[in-house]
N, C-alpha and C. Protein backbone atom coordinates (compact mmCIF):
# COMPACT_ATOMS: atom_id res chain seq x y z
N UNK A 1 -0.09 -43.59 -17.04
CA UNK A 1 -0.01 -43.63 -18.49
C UNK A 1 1.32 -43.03 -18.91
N UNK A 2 2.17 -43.54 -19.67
CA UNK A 2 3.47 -43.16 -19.98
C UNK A 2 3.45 -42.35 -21.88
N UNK A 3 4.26 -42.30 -22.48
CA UNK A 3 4.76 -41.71 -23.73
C UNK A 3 4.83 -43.13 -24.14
N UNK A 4 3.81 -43.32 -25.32
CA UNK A 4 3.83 -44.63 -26.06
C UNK A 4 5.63 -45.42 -26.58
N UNK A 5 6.42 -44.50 -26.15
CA UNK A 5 7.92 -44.99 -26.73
C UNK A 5 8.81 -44.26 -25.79
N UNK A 6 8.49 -43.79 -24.61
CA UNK A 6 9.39 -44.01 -23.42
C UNK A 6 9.66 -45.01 -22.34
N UNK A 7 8.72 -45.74 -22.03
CA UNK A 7 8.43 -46.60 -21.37
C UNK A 7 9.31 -48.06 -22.01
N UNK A 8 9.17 -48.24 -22.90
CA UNK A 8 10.00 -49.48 -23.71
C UNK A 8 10.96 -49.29 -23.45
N UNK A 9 11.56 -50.65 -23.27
CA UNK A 9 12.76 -51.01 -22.61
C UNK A 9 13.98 -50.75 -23.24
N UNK A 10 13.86 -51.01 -24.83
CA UNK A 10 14.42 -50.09 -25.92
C UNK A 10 14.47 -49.25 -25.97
N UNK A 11 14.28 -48.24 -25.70
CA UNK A 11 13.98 -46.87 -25.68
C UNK A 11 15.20 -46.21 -24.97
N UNK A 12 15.92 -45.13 -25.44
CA UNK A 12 17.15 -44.59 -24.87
C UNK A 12 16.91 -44.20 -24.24
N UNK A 13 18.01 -44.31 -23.25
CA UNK A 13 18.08 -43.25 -21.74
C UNK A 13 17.34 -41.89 -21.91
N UNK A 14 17.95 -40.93 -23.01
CA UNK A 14 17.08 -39.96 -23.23
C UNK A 14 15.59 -40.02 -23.75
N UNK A 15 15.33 -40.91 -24.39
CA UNK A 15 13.67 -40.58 -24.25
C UNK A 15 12.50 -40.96 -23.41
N UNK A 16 13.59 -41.72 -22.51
CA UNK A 16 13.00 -42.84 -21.46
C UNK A 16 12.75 -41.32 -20.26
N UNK A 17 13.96 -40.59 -20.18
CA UNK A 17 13.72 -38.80 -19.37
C UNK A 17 12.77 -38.05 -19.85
N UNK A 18 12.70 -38.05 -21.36
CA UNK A 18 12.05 -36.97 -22.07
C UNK A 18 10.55 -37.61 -21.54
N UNK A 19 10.35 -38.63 -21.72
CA UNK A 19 9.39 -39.51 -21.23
C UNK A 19 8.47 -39.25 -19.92
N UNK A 20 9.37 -39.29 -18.79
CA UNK A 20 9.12 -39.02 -17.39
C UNK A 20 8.33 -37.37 -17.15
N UNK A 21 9.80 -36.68 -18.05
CA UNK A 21 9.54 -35.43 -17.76
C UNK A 21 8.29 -34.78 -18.55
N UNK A 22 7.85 -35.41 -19.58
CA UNK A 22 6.14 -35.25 -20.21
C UNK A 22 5.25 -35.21 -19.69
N UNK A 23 5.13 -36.67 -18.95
CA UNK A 23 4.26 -37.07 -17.96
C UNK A 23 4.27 -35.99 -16.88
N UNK A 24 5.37 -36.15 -16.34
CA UNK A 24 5.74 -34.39 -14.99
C UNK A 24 4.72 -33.38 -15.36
N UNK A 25 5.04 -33.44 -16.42
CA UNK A 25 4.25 -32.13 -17.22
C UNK A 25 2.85 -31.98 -17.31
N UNK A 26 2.42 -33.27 -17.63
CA UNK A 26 1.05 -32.98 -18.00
C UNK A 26 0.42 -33.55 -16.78
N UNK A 27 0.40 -34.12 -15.60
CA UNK A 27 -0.01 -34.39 -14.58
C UNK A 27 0.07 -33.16 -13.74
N UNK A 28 1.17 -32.15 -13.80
CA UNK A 28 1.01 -30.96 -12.88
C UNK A 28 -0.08 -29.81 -13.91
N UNK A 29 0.02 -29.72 -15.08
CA UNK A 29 -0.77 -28.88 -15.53
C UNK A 29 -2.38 -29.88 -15.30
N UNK A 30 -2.55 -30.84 -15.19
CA UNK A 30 -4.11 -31.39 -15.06
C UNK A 30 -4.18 -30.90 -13.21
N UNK A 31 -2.91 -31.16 -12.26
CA UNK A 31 -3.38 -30.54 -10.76
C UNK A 31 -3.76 -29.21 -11.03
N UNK A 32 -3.18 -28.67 -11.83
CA UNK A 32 -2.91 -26.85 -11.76
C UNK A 32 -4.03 -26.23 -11.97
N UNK A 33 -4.99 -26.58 -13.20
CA UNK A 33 -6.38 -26.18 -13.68
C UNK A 33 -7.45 -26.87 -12.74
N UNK A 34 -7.19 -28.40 -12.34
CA UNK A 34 -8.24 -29.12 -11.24
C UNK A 34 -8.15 -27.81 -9.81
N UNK A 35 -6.82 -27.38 -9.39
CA UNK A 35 -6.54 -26.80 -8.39
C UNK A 35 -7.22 -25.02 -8.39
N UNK A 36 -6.73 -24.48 -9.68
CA UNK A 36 -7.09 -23.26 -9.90
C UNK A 36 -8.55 -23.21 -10.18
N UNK A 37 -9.25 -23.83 -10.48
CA UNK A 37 -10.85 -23.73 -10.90
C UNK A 37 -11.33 -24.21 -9.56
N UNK A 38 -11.32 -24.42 -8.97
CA UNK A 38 -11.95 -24.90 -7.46
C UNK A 38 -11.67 -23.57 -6.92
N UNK A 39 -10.91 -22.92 -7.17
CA UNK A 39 -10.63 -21.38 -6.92
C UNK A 39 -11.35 -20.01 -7.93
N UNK A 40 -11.61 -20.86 -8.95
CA UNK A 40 -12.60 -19.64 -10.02
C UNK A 40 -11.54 -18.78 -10.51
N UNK A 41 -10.42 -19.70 -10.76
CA UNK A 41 -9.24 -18.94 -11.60
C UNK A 41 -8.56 -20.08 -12.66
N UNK A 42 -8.32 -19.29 -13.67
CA UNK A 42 -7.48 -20.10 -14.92
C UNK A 42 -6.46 -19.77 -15.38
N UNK A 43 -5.40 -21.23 -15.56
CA UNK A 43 -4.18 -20.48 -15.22
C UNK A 43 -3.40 -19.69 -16.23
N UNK A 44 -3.91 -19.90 -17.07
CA UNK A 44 -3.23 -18.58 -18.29
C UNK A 44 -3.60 -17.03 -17.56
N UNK A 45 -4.25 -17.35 -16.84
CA UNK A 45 -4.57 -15.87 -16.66
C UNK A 45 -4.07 -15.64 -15.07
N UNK A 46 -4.00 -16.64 -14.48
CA UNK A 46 -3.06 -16.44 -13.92
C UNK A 46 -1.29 -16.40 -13.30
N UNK A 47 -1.08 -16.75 -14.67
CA UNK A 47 0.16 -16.33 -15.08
C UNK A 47 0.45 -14.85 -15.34
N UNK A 48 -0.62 -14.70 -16.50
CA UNK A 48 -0.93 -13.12 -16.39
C UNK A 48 -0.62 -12.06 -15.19
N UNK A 49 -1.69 -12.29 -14.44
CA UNK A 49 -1.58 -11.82 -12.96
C UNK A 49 -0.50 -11.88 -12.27
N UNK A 50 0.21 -12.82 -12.15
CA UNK A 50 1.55 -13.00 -11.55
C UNK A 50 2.62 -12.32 -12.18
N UNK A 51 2.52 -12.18 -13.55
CA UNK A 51 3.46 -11.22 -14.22
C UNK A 51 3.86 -10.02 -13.85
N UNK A 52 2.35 -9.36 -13.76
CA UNK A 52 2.06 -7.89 -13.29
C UNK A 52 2.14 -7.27 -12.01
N UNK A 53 2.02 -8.92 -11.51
CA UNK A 53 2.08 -8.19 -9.35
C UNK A 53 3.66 -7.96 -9.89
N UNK A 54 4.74 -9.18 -10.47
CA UNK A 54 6.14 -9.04 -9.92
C UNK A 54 6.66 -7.59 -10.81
N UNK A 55 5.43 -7.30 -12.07
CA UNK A 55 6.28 -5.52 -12.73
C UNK A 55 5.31 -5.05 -12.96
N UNK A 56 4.46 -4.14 -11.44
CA UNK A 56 3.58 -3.00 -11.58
C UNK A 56 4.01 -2.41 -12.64
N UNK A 57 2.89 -1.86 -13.77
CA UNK A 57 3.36 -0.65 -14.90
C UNK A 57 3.65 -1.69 -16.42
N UNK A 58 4.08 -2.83 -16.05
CA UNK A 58 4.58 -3.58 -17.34
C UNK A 58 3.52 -3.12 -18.63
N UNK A 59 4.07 -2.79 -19.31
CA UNK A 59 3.48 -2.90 -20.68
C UNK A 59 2.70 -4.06 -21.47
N UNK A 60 1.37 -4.36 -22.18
CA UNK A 60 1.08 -5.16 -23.34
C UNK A 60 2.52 -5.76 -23.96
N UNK A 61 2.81 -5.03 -24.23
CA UNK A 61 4.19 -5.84 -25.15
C UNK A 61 4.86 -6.43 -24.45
N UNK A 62 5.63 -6.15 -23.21
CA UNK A 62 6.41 -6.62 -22.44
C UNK A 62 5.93 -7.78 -21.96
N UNK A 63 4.50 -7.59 -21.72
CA UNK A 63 3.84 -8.62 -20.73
C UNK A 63 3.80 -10.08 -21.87
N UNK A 64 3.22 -9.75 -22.76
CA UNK A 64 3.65 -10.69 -23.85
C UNK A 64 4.50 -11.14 -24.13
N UNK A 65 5.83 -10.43 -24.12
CA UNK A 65 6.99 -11.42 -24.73
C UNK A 65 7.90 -12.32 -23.03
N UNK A 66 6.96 -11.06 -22.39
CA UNK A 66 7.06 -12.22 -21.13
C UNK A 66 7.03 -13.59 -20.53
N UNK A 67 5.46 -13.54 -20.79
CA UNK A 67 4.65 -14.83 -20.98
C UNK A 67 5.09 -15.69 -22.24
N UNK A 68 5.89 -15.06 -23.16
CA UNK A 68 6.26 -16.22 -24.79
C UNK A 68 4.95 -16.59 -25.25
N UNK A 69 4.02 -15.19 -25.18
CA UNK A 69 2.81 -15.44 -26.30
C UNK A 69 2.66 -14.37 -27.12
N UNK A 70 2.02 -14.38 -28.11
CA UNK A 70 1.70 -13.37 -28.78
C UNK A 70 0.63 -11.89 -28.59
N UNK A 71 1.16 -11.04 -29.14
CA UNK A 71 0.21 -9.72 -28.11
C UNK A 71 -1.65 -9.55 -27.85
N UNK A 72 -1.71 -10.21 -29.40
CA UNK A 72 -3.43 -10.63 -29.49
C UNK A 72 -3.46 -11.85 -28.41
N UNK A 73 -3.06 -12.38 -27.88
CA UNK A 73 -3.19 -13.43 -27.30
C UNK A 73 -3.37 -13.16 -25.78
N UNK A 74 -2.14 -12.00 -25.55
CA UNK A 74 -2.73 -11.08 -24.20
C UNK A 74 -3.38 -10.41 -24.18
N UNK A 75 -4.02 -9.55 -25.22
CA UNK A 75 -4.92 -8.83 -25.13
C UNK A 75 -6.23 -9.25 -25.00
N UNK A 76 -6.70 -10.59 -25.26
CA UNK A 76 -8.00 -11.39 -24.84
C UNK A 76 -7.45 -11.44 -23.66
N UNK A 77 -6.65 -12.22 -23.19
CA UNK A 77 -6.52 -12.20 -21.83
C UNK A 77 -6.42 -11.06 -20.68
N UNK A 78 -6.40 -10.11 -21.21
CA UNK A 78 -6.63 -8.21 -20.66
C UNK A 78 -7.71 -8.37 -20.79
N UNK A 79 -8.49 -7.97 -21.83
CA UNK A 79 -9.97 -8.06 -21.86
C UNK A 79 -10.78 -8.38 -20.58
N UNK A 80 -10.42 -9.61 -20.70
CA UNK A 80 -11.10 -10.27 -19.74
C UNK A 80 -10.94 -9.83 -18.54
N UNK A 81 -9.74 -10.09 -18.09
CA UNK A 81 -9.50 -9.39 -16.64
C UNK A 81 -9.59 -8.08 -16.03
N UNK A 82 -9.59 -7.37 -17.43
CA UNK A 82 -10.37 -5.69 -17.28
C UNK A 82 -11.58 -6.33 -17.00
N UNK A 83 -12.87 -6.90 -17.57
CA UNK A 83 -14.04 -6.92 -17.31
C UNK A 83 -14.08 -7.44 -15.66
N UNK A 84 -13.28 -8.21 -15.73
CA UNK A 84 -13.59 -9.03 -14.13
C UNK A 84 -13.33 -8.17 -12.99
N UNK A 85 -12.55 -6.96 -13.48
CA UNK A 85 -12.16 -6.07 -12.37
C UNK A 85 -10.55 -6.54 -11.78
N UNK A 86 -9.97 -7.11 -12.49
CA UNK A 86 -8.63 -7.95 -11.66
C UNK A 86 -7.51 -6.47 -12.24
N UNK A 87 -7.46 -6.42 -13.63
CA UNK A 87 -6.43 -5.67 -14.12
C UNK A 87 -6.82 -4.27 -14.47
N UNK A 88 -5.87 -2.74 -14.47
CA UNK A 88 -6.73 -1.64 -15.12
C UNK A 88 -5.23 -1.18 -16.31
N UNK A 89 -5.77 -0.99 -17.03
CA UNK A 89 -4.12 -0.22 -17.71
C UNK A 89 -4.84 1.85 -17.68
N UNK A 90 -3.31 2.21 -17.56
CA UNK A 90 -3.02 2.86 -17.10
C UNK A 90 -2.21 3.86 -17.96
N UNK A 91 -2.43 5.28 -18.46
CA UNK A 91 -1.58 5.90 -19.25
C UNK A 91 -0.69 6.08 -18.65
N UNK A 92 0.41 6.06 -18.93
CA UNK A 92 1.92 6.39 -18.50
C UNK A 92 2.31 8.02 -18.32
N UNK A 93 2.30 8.42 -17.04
CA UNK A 93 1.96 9.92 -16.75
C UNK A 93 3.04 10.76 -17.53
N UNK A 94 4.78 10.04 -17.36
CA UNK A 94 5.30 10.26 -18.54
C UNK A 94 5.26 10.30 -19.62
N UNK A 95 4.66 9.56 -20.57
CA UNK A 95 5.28 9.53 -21.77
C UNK A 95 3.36 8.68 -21.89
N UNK A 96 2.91 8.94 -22.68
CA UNK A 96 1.38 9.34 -22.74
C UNK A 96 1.42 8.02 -23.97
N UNK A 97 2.24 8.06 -24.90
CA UNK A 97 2.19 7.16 -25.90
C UNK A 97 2.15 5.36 -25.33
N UNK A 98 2.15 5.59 -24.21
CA UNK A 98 2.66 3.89 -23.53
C UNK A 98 1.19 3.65 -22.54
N UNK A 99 0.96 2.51 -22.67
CA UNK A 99 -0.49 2.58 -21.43
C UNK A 99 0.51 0.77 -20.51
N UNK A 100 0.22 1.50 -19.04
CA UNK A 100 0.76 0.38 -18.42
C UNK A 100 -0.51 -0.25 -17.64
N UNK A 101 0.34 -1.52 -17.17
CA UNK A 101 -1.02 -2.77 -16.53
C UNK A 101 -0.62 -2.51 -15.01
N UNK A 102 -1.89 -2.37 -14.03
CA UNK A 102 -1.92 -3.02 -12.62
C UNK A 102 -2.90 -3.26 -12.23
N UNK A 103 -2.06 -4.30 -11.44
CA UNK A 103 -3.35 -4.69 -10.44
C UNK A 103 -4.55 -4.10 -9.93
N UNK A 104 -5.76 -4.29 -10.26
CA UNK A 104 -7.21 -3.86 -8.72
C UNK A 104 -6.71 -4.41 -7.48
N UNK A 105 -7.47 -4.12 -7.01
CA UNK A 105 -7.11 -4.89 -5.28
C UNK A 105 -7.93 -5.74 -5.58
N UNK A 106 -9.06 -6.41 -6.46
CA UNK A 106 -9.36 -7.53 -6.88
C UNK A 106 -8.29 -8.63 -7.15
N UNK A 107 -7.58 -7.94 -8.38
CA UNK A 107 -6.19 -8.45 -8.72
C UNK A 107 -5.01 -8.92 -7.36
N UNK A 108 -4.93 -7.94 -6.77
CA UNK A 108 -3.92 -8.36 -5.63
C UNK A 108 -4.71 -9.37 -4.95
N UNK A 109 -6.02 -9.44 -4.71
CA UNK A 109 -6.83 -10.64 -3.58
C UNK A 109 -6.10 -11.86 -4.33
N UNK A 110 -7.07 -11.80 -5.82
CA UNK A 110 -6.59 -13.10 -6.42
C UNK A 110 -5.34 -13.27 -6.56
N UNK A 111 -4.32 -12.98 -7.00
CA UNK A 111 -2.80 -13.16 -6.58
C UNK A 111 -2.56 -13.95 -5.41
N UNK A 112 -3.08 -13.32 -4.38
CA UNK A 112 -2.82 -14.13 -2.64
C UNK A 112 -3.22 -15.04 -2.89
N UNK A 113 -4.66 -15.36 -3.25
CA UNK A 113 -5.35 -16.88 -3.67
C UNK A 113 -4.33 -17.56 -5.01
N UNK A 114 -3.97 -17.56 -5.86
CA UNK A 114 -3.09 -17.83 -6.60
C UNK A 114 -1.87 -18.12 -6.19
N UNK A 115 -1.30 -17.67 -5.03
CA UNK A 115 0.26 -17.70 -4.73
C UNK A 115 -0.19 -18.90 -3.49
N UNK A 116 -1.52 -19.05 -2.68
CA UNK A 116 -2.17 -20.18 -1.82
C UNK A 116 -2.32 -21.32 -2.69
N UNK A 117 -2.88 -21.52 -3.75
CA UNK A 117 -2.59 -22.75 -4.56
C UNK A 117 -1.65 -23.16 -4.58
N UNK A 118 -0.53 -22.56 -5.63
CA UNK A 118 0.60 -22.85 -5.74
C UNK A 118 1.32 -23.27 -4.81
N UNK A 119 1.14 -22.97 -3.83
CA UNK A 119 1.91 -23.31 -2.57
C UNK A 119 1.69 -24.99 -2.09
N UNK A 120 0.21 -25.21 -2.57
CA UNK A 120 -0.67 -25.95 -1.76
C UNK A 120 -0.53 -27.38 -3.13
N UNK A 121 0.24 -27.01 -4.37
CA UNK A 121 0.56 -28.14 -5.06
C UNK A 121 2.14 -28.26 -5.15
N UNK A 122 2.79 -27.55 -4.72
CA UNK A 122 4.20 -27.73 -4.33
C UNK A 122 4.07 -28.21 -2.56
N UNK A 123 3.23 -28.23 -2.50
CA UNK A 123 3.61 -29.41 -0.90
C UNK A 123 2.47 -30.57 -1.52
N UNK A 124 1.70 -30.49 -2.15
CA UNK A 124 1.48 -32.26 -2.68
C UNK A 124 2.69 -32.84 -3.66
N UNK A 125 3.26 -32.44 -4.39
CA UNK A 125 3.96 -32.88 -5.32
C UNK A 125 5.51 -32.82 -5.09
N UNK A 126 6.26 -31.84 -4.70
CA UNK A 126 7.45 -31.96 -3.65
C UNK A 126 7.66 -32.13 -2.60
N UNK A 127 7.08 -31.97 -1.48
CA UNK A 127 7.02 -31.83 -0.39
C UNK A 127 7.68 -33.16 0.09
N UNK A 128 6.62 -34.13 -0.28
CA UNK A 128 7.08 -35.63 -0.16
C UNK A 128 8.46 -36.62 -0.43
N UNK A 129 9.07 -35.45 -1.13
CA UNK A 129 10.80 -35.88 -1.47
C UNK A 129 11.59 -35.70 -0.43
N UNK A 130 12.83 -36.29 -0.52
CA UNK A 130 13.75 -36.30 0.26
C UNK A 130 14.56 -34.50 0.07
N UNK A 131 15.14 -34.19 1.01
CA UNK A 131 15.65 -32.57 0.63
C UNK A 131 16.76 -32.62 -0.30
N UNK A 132 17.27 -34.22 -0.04
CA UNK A 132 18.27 -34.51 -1.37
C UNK A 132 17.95 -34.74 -2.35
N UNK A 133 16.54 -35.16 -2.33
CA UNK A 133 15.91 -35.32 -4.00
C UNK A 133 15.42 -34.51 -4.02
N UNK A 134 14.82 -33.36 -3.01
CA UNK A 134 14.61 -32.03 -4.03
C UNK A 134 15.55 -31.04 -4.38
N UNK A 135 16.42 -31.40 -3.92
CA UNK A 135 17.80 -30.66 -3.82
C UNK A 135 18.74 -31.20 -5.75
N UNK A 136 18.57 -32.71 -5.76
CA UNK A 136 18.54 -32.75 -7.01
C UNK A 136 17.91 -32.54 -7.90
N UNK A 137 16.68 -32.54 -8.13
CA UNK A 137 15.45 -32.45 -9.22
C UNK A 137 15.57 -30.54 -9.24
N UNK A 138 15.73 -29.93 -8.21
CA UNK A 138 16.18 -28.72 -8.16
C UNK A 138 17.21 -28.69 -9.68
N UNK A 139 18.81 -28.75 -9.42
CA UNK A 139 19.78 -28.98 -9.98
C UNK A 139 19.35 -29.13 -11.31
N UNK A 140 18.55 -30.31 -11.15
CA UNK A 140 18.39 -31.37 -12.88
C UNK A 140 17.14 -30.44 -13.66
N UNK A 141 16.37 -29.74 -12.90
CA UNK A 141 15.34 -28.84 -13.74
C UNK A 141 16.10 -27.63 -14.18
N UNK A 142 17.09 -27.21 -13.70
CA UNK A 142 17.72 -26.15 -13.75
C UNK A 142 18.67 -26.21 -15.45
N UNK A 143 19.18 -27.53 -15.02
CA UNK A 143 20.12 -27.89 -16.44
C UNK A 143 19.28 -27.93 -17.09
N UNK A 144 18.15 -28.79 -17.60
CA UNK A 144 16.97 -28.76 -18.25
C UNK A 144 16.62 -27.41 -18.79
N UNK A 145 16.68 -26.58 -18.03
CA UNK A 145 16.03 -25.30 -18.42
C UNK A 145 17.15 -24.26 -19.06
N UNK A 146 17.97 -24.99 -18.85
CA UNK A 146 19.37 -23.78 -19.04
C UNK A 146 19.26 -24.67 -20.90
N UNK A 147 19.40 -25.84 -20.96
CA UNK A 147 19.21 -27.03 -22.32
C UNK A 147 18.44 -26.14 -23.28
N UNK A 148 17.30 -25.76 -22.74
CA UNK A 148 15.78 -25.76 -23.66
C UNK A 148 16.56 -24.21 -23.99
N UNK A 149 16.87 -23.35 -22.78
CA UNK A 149 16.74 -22.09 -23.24
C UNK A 149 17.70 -21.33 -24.45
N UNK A 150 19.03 -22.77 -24.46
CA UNK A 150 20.12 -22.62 -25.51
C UNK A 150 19.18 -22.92 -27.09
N UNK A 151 18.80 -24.22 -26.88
CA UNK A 151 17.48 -24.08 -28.00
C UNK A 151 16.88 -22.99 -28.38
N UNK A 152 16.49 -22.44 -27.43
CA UNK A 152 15.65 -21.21 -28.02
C UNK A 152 15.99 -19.91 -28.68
N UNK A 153 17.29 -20.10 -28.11
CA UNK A 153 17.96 -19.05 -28.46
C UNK A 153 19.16 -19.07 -29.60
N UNK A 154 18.90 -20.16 -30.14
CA UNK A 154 19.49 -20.66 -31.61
C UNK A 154 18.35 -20.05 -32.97
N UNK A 155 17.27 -20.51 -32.50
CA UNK A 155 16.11 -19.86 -33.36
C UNK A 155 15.48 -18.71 -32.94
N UNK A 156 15.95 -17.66 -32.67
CA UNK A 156 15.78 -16.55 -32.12
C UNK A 156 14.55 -15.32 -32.88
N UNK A 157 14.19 -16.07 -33.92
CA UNK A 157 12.95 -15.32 -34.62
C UNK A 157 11.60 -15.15 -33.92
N UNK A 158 10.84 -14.23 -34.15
CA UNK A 158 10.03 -13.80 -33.44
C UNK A 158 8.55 -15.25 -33.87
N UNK A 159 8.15 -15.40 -32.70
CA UNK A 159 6.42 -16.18 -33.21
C UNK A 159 6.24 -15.60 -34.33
N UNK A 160 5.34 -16.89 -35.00
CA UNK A 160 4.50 -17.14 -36.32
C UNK A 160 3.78 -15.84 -36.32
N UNK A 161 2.78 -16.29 -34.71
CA UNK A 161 1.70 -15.13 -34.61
C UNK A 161 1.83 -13.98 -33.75
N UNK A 162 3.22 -13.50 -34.21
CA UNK A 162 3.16 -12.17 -33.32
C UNK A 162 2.62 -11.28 -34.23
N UNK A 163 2.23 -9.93 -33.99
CA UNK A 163 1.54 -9.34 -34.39
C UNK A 163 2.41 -7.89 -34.23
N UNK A 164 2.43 -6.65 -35.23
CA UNK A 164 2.95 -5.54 -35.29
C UNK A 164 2.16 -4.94 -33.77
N UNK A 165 2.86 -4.02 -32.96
CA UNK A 165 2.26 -3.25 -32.08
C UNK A 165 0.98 -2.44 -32.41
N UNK A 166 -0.06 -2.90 -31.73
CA UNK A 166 -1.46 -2.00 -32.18
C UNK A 166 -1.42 -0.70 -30.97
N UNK A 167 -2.17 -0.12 -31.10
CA UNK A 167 -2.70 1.20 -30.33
C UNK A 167 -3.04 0.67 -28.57
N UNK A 168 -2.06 1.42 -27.82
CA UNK A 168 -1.78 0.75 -26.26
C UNK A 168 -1.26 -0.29 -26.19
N UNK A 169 -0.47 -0.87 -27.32
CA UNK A 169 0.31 -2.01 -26.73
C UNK A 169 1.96 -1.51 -26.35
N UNK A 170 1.84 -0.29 -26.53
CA UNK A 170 3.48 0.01 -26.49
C UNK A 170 3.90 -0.10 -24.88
C-alpha cells in the first residue's frame, strides 16, 4: 500500500521519497509492536527503558524532553513501569529537591529482551541489503535526519502540551 500521491507517476521526485520513506515508517513501527508484544512489551515504554539503561539517574524532565514528549506523558508511562517493577525513582542523595529514574533488575532483564528484538528486526529488515546499500541508506537516513533536525530547530518553541515542572519532576 503506498501514499495515495506518491506512487503517481506525476508525483515529484520528492514526494515519490517522502512516499517510500512513510511507508518505511509505518511498516517498521507495525514489525516493532507485532515484535515487542509477542515479548509483553510496548514500545513507548520501551523507549522509555532504553533511555534510562543509556542515563542511570536521568531525571522526569530530562527523560521527557528526551523522548520529545511531554512530562505528563512520561509520567503515565513511570507509573506504569513503577507498578510493573521495571523502573524505581530515586531521591538524589545530593541535592534532595531532584528524584532520579533506574532501572530494577526487572528493568535491566527487559532491556536485554528489548535490545534481542531489536536486533532480531534489524536482521529481517537490513540484513538482506547489500553492505553498499546499507552503507547508503546509512548515509541517506543520516542526511534525512540532519534535514528534519534543521526543521526543528527553526521552531524551537516548547510542545503545545508541555506542562510547568510538577513535584519530582525536577
Amino acid at each position: 500500500m503506498s501514499h495515495p500521491h506518491s506512487g503517481s507517476p506525476d508525483a515529484s521526485p520528492t514526494m515519490r521519497a517522502f512516499g517510500a520513506f512513510h511507508q518505511a515508517m509505518l511498516a517498521h513501527r507495525q514489525l516493532l509492536f507485532r515484535e515487542m508484544a509477542e515479548h509483553g512489551l510496548h514500545p513507548g515504554q520501551a523507549f522509555c527503558v532504553a533511555a534510562i539503561s543509556h542515563r542511570e539517574g536521568i531525571t522526569q524532565a530530562e527523560l521527557a524532553e528526551e523522548l520529545g514528549v511531554s512530562r505528563p506523558t512520561v509520567s503515565v508511562m513511570l507509573r506504569k513501569l513503577e507498578r510493573s517493577r521495571v523502573v524505581e525513582r530515586r531521591t538524589d542523595a545530593d541535592d534532595q529537591r531532584y528524584t532520579r529514574l533506574h532501572l530494577t533488575d526487572e528493568g535491566r532483564a527487559r532491556y536485554g529482551v528489548m535490545h534481542t528484538v531489536l536486533a532480531e528486526i534489524a536482521e529481517k529488515a537490513i540484513a538482506p541489503m547489500s553492505a553498499a546499500d546499507q552503507a547508503e541508506l546509512t548515509r541517506l537516513l543520516g542526511m534525512l535526519s540532519d534535514n528534519i533536525q534543521a526543521a526543528l530547530a527553526e521552531g524551537s518553541a516548547p510542545p503545545d502540551d508541555a506542562a510547568p515542572a510538577g513535584e519530582g519532576d525536577r
